[in-house]
N, C-alpha and C. Protein backbone atom coordinates (compact mmCIF):
# COMPACT_ATOMS: atom_id res chain seq x y z
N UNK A 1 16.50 10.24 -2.43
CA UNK A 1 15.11 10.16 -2.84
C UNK A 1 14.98 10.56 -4.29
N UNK A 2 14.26 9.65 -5.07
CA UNK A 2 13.88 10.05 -6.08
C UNK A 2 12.62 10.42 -6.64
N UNK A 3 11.99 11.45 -7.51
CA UNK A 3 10.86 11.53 -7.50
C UNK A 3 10.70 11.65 -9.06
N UNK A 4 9.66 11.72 -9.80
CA UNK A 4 9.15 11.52 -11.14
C UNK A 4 8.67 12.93 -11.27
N UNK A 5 9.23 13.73 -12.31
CA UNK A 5 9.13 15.21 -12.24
C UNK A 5 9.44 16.17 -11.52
N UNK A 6 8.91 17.29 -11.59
CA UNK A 6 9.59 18.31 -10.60
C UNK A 6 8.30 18.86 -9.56
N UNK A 7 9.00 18.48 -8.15
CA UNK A 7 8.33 18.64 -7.19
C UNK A 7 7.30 19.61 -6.88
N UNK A 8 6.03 19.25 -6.41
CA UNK A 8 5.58 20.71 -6.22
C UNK A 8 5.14 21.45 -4.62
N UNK A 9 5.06 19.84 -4.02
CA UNK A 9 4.59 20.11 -2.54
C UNK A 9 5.50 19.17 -1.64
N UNK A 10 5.83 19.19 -0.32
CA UNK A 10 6.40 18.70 0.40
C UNK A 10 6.09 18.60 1.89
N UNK A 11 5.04 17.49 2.33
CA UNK A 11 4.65 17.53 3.48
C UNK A 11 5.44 16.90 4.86
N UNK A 12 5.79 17.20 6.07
CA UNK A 12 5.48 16.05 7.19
C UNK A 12 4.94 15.87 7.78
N UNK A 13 4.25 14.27 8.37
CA UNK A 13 3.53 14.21 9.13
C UNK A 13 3.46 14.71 10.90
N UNK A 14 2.55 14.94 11.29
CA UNK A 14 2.87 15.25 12.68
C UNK A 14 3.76 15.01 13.31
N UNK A 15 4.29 13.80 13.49
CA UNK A 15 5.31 12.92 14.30
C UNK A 15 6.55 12.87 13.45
N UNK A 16 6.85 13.77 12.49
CA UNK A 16 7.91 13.44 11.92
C UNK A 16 8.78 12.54 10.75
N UNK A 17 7.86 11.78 11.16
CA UNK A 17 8.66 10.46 10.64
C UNK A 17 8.64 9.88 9.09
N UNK A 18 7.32 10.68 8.52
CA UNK A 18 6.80 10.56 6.95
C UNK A 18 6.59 11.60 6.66
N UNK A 19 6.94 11.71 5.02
CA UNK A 19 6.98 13.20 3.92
C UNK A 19 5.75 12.51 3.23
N UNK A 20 5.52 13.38 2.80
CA UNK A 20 4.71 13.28 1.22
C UNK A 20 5.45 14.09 0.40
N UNK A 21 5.27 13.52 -0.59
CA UNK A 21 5.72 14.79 -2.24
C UNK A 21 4.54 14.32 -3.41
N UNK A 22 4.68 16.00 -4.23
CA UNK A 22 3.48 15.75 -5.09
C UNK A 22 4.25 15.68 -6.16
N UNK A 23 3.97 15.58 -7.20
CA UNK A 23 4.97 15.86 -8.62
C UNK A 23 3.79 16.72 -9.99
N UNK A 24 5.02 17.30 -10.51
CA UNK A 24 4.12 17.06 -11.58
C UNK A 24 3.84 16.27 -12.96
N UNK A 25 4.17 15.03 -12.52
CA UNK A 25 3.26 13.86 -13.21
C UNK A 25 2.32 13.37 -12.76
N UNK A 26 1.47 14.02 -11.67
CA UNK A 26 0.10 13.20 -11.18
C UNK A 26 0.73 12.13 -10.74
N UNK A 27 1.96 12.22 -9.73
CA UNK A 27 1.92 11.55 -8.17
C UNK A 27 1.92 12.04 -7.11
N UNK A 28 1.91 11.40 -6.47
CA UNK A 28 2.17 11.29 -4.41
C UNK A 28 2.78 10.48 -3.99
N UNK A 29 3.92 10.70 -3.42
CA UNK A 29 4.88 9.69 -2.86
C UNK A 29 4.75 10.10 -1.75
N UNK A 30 5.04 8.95 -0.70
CA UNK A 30 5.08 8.78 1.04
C UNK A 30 6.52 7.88 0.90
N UNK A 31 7.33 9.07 1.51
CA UNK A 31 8.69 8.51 2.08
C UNK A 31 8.51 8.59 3.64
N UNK A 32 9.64 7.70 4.22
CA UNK A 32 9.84 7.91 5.40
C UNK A 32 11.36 8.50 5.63
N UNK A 33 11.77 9.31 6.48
CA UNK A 33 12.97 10.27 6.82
C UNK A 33 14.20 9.16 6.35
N UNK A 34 14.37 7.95 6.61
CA UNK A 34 15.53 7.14 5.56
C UNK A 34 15.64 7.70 4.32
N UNK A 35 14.64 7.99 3.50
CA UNK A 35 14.91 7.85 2.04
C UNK A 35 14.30 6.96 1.48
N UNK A 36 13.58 5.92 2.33
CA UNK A 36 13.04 5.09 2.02
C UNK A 36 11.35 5.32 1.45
N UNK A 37 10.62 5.05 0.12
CA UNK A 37 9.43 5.19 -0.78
C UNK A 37 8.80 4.30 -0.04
N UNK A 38 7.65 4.65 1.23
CA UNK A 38 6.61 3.75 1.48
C UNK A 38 5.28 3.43 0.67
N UNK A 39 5.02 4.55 -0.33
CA UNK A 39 4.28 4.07 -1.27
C UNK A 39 3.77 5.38 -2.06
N UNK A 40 3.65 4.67 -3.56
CA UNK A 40 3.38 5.68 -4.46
C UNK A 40 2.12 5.83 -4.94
N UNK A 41 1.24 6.86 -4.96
CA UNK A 41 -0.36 7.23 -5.18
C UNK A 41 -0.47 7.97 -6.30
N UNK A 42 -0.57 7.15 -7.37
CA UNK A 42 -0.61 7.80 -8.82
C UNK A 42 -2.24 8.30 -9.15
N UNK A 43 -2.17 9.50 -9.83
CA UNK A 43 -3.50 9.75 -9.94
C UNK A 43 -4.12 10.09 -11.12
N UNK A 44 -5.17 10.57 -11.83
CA UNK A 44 -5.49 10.89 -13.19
C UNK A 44 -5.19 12.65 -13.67
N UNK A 45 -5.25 13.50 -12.41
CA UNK A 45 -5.04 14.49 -12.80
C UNK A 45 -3.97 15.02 -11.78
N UNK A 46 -3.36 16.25 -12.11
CA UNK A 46 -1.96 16.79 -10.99
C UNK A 46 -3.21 16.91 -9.72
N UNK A 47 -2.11 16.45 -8.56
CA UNK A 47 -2.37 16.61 -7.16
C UNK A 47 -1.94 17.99 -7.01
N UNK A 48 -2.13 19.15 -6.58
CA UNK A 48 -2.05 20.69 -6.16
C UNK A 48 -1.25 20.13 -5.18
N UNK A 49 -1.95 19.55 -3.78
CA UNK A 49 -1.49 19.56 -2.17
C UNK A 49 -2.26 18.42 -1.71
N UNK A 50 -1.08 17.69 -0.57
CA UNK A 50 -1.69 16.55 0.32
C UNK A 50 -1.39 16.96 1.44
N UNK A 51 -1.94 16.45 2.35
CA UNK A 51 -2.01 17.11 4.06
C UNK A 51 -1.77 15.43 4.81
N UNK A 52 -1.62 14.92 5.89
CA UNK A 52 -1.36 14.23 6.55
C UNK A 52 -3.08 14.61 7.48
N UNK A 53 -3.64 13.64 7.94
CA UNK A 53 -4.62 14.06 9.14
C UNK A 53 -3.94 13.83 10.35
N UNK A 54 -4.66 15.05 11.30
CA UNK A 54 -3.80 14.97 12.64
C UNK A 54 -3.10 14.29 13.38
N UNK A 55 -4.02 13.07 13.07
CA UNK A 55 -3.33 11.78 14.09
C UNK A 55 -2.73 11.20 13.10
N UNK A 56 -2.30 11.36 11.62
CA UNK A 56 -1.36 11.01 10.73
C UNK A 56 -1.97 9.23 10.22
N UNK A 57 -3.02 9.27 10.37
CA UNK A 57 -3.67 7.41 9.83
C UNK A 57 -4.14 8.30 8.17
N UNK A 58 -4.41 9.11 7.67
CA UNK A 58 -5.48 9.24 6.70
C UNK A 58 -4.62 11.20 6.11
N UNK A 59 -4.59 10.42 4.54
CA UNK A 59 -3.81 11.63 3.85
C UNK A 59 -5.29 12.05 2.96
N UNK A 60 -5.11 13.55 2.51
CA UNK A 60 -6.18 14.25 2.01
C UNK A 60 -5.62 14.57 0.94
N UNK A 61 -5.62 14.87 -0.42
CA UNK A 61 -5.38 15.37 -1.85
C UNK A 61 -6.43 15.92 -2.62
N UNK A 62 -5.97 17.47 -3.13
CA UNK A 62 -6.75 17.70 -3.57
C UNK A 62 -5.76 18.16 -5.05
C-alpha cells in the first residue's frame, strides 16, 4: 500500500474487509485488505479522522 504523506489515521470497517487512511496531504484512501486502493477522497483541508457508519454504506470525515 501506498499512501501520499505520512499517515495520520487508520480505520476498519465493521466487517473487516476495508481500511481507510488519512494523510497529511488532505487525503482519504479506502483500501481493501489485498492492498488493493478502492478509492481516493481528496479534500481542501487535512482530514483529522474518518469513521466507517455501522452498517459500513456511508464514511464520515471530519
Amino acid at each position: 500500500m501506498k499512501s501520499q504523506g505520512n499517515l495520520n489515521r487508520v480505520n476498519f470497517s465493521s466487517d473487516g474487509k476495508y481500511l481507510t487512511i488519512t494523510s497529511d496531504k488532505n487525503t482519504a484512501s479506502i483500501w481493501d485488505t489485498s492492498g488493493r486502493e478502492i478509492a481516493k477522497l481528496p479534500n481542501n483541508a487535512q482530514i483529522e479522522s474518518i469513521s466507517f457508519s455501522p452498517n459500513g454504506q456511508l464514511l464520515v470525515t471530519k
